[in-house]
Every structure is written in C-alpha cells, then in structure tokens.
PDB file of N, CA and C in Angstrom:
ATOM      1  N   UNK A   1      61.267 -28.513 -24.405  1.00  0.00           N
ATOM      2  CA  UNK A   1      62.288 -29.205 -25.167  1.00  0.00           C
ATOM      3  C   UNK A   1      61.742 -30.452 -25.841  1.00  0.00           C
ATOM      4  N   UNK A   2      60.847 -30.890 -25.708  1.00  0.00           N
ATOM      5  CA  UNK A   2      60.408 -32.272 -25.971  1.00  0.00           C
ATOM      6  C   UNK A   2      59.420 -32.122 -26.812  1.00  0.00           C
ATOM      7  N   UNK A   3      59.211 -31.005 -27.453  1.00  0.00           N
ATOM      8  CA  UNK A   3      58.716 -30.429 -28.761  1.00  0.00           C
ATOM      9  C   UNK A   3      59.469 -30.322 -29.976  1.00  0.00           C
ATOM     10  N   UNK A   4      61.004 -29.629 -29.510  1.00  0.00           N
ATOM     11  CA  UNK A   4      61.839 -29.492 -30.585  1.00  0.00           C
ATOM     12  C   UNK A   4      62.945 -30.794 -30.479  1.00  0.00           C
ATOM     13  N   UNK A   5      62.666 -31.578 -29.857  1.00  0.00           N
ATOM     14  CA  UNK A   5      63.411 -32.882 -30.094  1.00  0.00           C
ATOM     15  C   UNK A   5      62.477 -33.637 -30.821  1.00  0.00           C
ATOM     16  N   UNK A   6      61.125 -33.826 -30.923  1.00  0.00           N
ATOM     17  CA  UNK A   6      60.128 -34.137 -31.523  1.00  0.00           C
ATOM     18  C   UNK A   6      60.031 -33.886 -32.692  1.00  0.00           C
ATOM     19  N   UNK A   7      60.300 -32.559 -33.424  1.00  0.00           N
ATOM     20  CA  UNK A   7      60.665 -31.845 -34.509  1.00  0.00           C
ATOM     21  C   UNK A   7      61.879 -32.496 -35.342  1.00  0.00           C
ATOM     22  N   UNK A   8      62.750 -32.526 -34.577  1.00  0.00           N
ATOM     23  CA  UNK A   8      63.640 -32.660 -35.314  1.00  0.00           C
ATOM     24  C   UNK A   8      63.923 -33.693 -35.504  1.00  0.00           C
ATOM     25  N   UNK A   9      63.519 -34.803 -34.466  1.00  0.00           N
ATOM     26  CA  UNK A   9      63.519 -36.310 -34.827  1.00  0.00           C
ATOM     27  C   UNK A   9      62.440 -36.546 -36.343  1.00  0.00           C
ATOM     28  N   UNK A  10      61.374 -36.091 -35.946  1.00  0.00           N
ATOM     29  CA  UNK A  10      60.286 -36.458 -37.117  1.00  0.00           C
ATOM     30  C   UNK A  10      61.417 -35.774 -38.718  1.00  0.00           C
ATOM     31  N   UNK A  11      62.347 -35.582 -38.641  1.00  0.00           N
ATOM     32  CA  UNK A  11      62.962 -34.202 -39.886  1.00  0.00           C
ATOM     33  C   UNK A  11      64.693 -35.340 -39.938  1.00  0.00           C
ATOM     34  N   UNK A  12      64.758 -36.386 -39.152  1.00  0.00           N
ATOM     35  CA  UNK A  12      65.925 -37.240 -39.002  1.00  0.00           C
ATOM     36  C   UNK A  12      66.902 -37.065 -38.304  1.00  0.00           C
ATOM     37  N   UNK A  13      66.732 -35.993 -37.328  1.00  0.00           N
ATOM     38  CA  UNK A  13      67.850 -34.784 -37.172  1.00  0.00           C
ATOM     39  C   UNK A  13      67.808 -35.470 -35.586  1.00  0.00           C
ATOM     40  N   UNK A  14      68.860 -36.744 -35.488  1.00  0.00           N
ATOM     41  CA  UNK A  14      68.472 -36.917 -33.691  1.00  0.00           C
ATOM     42  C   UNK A  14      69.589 -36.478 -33.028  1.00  0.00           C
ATOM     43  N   UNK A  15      71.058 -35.627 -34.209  1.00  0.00           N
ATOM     44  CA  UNK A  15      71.721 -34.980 -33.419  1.00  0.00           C
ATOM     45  C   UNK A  15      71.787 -33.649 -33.127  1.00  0.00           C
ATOM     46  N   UNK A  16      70.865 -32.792 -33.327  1.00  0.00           N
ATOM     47  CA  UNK A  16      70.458 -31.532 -33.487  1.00  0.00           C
ATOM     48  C   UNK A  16      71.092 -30.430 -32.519  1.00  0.00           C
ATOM     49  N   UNK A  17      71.062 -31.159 -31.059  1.00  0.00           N
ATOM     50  CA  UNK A  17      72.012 -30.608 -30.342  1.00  0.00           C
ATOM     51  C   UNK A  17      73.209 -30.191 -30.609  1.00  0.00           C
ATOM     52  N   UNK A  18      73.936 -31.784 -30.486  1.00  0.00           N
ATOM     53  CA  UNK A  18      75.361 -31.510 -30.694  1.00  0.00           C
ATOM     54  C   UNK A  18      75.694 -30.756 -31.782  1.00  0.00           C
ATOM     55  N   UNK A  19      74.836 -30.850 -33.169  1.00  0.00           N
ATOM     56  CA  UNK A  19      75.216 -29.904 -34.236  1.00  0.00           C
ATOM     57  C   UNK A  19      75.120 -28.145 -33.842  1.00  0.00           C
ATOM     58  N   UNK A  20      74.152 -28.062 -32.843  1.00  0.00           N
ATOM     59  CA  UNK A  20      73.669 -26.489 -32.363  1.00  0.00           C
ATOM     60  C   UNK A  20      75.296 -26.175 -31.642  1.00  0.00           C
ATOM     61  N   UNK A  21      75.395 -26.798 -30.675  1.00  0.00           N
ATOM     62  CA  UNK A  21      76.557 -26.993 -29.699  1.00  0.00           C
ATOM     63  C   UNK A  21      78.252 -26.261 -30.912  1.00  0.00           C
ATOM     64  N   UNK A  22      78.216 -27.139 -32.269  1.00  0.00           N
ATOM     65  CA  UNK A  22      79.278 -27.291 -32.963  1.00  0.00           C
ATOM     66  C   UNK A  22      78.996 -25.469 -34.050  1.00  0.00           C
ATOM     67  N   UNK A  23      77.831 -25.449 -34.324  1.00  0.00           N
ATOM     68  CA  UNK A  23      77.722 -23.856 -35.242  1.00  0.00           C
ATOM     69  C   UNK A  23      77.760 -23.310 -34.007  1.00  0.00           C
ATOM     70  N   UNK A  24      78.267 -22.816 -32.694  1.00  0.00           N
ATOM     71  CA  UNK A  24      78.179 -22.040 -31.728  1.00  0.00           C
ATOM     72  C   UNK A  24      80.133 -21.619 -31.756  1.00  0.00           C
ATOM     73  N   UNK A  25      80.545 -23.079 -32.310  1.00  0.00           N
ATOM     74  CA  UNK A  25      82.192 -22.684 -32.089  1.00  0.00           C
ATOM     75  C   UNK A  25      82.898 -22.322 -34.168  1.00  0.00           C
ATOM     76  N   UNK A  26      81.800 -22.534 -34.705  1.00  0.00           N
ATOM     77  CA  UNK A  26      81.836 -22.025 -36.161  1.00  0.00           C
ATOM     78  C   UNK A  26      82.393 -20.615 -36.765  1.00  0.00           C
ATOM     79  N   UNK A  27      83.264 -20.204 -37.126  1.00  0.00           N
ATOM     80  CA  UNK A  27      84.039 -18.452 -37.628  1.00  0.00           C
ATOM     81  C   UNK A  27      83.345 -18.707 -38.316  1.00  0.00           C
ATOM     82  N   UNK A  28      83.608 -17.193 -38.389  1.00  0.00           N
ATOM     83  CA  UNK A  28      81.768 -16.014 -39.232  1.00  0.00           C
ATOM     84  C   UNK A  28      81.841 -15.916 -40.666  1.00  0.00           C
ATOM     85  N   UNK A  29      83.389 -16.653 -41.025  1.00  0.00           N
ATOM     86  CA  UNK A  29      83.103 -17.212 -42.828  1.00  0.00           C
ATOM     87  C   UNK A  29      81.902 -18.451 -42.773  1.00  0.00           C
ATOM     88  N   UNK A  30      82.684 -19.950 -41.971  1.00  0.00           N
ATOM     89  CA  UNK A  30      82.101 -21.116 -42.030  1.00  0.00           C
ATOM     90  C   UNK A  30      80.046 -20.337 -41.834  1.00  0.00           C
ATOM     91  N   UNK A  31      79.706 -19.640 -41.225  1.00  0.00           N
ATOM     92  CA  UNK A  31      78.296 -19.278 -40.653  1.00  0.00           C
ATOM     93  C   UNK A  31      77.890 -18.098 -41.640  1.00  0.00           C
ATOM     94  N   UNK A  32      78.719 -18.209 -42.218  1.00  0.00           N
ATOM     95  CA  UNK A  32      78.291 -16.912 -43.755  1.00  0.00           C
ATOM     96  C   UNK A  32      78.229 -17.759 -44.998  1.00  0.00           C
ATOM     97  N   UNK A  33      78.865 -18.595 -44.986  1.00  0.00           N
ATOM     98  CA  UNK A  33      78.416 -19.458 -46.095  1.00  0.00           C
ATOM     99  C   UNK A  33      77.365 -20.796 -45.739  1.00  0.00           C
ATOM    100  N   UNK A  34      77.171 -20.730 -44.823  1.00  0.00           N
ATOM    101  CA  UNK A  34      75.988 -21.340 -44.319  1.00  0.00           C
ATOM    102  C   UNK A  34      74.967 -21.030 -44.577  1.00  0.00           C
ATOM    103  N   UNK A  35      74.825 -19.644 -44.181  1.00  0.00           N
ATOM    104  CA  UNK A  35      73.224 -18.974 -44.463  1.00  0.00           C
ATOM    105  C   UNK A  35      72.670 -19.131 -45.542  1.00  0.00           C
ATOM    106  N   UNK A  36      74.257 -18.387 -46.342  1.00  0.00           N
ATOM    107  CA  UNK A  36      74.224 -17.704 -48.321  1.00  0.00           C
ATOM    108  C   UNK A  36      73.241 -19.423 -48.718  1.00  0.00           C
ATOM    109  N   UNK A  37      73.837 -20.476 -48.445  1.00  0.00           N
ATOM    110  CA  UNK A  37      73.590 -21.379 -48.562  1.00  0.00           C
ATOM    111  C   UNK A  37      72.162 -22.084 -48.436  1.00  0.00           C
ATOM    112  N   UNK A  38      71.713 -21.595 -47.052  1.00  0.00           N
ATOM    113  CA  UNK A  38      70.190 -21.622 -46.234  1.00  0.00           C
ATOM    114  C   UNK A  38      69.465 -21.598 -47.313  1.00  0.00           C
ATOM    115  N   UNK A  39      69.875 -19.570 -47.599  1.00  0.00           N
ATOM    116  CA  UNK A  39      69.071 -18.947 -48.591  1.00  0.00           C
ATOM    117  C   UNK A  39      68.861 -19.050 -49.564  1.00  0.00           C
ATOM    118  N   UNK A  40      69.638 -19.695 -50.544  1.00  0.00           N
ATOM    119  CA  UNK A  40      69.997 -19.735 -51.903  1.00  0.00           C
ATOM    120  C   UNK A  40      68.766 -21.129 -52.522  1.00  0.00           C
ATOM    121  N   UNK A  41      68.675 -22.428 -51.233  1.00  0.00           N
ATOM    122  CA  UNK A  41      68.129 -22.877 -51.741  1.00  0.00           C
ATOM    123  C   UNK A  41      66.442 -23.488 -51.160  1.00  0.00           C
ATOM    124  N   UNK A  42      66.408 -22.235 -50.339  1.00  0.00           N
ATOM    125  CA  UNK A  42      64.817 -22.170 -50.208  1.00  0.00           C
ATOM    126  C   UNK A  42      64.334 -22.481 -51.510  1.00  0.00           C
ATOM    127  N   UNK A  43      63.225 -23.361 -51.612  1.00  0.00           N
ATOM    128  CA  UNK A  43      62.274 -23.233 -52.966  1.00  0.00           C
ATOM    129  C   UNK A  43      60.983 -22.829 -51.726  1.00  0.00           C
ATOM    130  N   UNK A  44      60.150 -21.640 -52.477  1.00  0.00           N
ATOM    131  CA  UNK A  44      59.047 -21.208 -52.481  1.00  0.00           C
ATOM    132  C   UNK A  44      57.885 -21.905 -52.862  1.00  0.00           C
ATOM    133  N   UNK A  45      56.817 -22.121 -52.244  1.00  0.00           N
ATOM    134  CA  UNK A  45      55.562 -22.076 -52.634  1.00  0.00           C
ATOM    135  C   UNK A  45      54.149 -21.676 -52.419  1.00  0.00           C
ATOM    136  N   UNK A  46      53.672 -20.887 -53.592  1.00  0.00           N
ATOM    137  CA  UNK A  46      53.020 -19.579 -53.063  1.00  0.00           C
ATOM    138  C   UNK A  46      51.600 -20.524 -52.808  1.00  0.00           C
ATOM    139  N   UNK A  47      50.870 -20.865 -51.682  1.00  0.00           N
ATOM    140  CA  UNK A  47      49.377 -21.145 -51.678  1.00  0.00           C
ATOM    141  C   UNK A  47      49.087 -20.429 -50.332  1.00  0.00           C
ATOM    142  N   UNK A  48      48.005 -20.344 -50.548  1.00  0.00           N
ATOM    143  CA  UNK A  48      46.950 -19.747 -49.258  1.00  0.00           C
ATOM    144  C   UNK A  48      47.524 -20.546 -48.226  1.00  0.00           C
ATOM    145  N   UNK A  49      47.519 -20.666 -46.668  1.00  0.00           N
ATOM    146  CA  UNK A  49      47.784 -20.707 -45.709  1.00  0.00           C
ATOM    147  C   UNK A  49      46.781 -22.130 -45.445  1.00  0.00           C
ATOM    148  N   UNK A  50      45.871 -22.406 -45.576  1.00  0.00           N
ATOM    149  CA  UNK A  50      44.818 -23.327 -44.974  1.00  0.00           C
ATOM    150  C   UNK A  50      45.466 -24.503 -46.046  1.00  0.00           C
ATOM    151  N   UNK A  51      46.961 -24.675 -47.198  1.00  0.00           N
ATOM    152  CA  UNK A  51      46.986 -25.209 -47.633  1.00  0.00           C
ATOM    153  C   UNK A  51      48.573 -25.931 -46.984  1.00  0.00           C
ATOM    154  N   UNK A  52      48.721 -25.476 -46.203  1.00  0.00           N
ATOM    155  CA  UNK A  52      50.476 -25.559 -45.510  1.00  0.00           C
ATOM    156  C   UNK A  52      50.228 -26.654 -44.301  1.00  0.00           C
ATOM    157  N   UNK A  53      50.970 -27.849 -44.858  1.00  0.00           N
ATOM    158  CA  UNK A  53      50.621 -28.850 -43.711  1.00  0.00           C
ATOM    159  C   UNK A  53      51.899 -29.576 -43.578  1.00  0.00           C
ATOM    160  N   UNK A  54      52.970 -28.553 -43.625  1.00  0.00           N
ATOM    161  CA  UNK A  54      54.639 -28.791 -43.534  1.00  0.00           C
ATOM    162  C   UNK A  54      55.116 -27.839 -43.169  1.00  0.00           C
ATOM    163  N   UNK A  55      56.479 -27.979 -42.552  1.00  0.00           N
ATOM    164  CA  UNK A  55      57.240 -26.167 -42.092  1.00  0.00           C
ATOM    165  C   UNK A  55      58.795 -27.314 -42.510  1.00  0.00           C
ATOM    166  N   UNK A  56      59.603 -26.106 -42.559  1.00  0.00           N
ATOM    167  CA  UNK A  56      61.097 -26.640 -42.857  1.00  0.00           C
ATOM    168  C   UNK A  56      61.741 -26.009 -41.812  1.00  0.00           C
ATOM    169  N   UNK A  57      63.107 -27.232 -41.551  1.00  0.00           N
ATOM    170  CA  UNK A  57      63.655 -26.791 -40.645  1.00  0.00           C
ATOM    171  C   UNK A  57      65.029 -27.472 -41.686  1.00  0.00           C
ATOM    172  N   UNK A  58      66.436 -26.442 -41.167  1.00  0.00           N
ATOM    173  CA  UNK A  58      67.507 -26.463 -41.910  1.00  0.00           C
ATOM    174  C   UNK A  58      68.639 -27.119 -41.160  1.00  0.00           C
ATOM    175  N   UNK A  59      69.204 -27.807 -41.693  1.00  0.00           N
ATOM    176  CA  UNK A  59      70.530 -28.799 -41.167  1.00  0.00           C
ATOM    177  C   UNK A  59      71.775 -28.155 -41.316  1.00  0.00           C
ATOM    178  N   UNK A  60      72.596 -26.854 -40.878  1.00  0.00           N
ATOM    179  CA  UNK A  60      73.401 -26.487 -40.918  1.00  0.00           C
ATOM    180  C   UNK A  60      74.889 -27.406 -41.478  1.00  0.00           C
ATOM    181  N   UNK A  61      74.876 -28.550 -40.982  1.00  0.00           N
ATOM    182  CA  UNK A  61      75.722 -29.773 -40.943  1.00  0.00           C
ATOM    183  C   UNK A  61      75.950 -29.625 -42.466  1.00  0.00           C
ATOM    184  N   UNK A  62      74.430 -30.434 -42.652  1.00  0.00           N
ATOM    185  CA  UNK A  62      74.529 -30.933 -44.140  1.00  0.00           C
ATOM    186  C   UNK A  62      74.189 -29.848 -44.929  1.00  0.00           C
ATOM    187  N   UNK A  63      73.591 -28.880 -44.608  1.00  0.00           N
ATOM    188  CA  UNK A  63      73.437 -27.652 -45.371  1.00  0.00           C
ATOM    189  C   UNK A  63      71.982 -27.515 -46.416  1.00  0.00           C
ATOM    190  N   UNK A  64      71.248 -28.442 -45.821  1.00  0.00           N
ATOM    191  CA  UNK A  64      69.660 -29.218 -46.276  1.00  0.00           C
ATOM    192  C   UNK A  64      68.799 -28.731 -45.753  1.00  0.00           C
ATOM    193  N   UNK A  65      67.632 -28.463 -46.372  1.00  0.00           N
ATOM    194  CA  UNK A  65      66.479 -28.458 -45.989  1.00  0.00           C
ATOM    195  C   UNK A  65      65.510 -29.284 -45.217  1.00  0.00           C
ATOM    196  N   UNK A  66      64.931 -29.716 -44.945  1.00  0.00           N
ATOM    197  CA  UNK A  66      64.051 -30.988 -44.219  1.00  0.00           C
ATOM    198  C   UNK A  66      63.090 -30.462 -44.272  1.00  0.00           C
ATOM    199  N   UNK A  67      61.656 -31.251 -44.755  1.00  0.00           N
ATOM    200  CA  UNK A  67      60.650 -31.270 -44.774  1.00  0.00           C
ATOM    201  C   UNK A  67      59.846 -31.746 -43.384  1.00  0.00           C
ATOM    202  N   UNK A  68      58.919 -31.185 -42.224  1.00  0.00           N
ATOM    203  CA  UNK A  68      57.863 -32.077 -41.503  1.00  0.00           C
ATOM    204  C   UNK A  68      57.248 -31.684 -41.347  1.00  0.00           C
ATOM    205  N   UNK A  69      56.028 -32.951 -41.016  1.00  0.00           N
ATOM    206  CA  UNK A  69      54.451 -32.900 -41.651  1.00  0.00           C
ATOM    207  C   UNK A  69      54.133 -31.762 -40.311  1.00  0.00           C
ATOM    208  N   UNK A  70      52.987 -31.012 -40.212  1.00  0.00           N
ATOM    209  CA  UNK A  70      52.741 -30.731 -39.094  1.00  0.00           C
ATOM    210  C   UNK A  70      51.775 -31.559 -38.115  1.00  0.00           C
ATOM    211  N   UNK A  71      51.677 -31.463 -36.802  1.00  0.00           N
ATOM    212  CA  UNK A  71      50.616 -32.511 -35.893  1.00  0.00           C
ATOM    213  C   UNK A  71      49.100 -32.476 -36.669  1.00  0.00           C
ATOM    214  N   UNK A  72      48.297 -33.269 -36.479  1.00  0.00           N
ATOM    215  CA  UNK A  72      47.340 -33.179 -37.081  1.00  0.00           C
ATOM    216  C   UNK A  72      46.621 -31.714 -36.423  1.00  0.00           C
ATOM    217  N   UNK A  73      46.512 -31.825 -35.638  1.00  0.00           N
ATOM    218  CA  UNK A  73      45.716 -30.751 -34.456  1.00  0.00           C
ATOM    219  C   UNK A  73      46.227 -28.925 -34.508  1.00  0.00           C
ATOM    220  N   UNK A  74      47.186 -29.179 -35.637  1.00  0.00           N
ATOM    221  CA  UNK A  74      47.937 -28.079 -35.981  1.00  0.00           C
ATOM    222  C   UNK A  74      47.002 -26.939 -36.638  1.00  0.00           C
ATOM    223  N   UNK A  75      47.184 -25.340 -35.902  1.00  0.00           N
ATOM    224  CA  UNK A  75      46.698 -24.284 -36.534  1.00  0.00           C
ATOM    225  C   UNK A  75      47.526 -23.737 -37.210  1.00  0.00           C
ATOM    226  N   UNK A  76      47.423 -23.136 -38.267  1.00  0.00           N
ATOM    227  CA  UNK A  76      48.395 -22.000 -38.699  1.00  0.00           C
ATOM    228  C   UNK A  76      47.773 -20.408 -38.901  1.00  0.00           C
ATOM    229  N   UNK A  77      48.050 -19.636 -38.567  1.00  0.00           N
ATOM    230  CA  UNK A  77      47.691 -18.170 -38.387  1.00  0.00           C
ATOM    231  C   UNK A  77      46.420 -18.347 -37.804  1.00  0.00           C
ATOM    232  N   UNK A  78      45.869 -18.995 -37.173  1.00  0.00           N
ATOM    233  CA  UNK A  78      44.443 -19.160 -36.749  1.00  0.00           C
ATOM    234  C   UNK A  78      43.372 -20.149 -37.673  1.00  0.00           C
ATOM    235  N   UNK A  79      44.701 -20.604 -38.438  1.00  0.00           N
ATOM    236  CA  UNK A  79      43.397 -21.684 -39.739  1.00  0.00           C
ATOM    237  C   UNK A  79      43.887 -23.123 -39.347  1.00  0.00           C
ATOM    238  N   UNK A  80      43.302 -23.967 -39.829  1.00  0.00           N
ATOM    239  CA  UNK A  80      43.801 -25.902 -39.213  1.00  0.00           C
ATOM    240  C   UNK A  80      44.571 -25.967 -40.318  1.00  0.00           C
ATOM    241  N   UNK A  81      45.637 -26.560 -40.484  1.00  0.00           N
ATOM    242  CA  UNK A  81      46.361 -27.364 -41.426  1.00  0.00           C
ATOM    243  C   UNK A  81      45.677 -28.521 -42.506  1.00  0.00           C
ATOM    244  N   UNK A  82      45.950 -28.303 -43.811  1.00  0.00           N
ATOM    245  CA  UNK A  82      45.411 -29.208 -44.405  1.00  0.00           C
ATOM    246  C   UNK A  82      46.029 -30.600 -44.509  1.00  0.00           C
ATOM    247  N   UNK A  83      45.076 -31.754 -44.430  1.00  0.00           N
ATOM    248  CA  UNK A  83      45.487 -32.964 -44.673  1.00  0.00           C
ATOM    249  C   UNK A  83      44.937 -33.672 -45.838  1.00  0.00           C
TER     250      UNK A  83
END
C-alpha cells in the first residue's frame, strides 16, 4: 500500500481512497460515463519504450488524467526509464 499511496500522492491525489470507497457506491450510468470519459481523453504518444519516464493514473472524481514521473531506478519492459 505504501507504493500506491506514494503514486498517487506524487499525481496530488491524497484522497484516492475515499474517492475508490465513493465509485464503489456509483450506478452503472454515473461509471459509464466515467470511462466514455477516461477514454475519450487519453492523448497518445507513440515513442519507443526506453523513452517513457511517466505512466498516468485517472481521477474518476475530477474525470482527469494525471501525469507521474517514474522512480529513477524504474524499468519498463526490461529497459531503464529515460531521464
């Protein structure tokens, strides 16, 4: 747990719980237009893997994306993260 509180603090997110806690009591419209939402505004970007030194994590709440950096010490598919 003290990984994904880590996460989500570094992303601003220090209520992450209680928001998990609140989409658990959410009808399957409110959590369908959530997703449509998720999805709609992924932006893509296509580079090689040894170039990814961020992952996103999504704020259901606000319906946002969040950007964070990854640890320095970070692999991805077996490659180091660029800095």
């Amino acid at each position: 747990m003290m990984l994904l509180d880590s996460v989500h603090e570094r992303a601003g997110l220090f209520a992450w719980r209680d928001t998990n806690r609140q989409v658990l009591d959410w009808n399957i419209e409110k959590v369908n237009v959530t997703v449509r939402a998720a999805v709609k505004s992924i932006q893509l970007a296509e580079v090689g893997v040894e170039h990814c030194n961020q992952f996103a994590l999504f704020d259901p709440e606000a319906r946002q994306w969040h950007l964070v950096d990854l640890p320095p010490d970070t692999t991805v598919f077996g490659k180091g993260a660029a800095r």
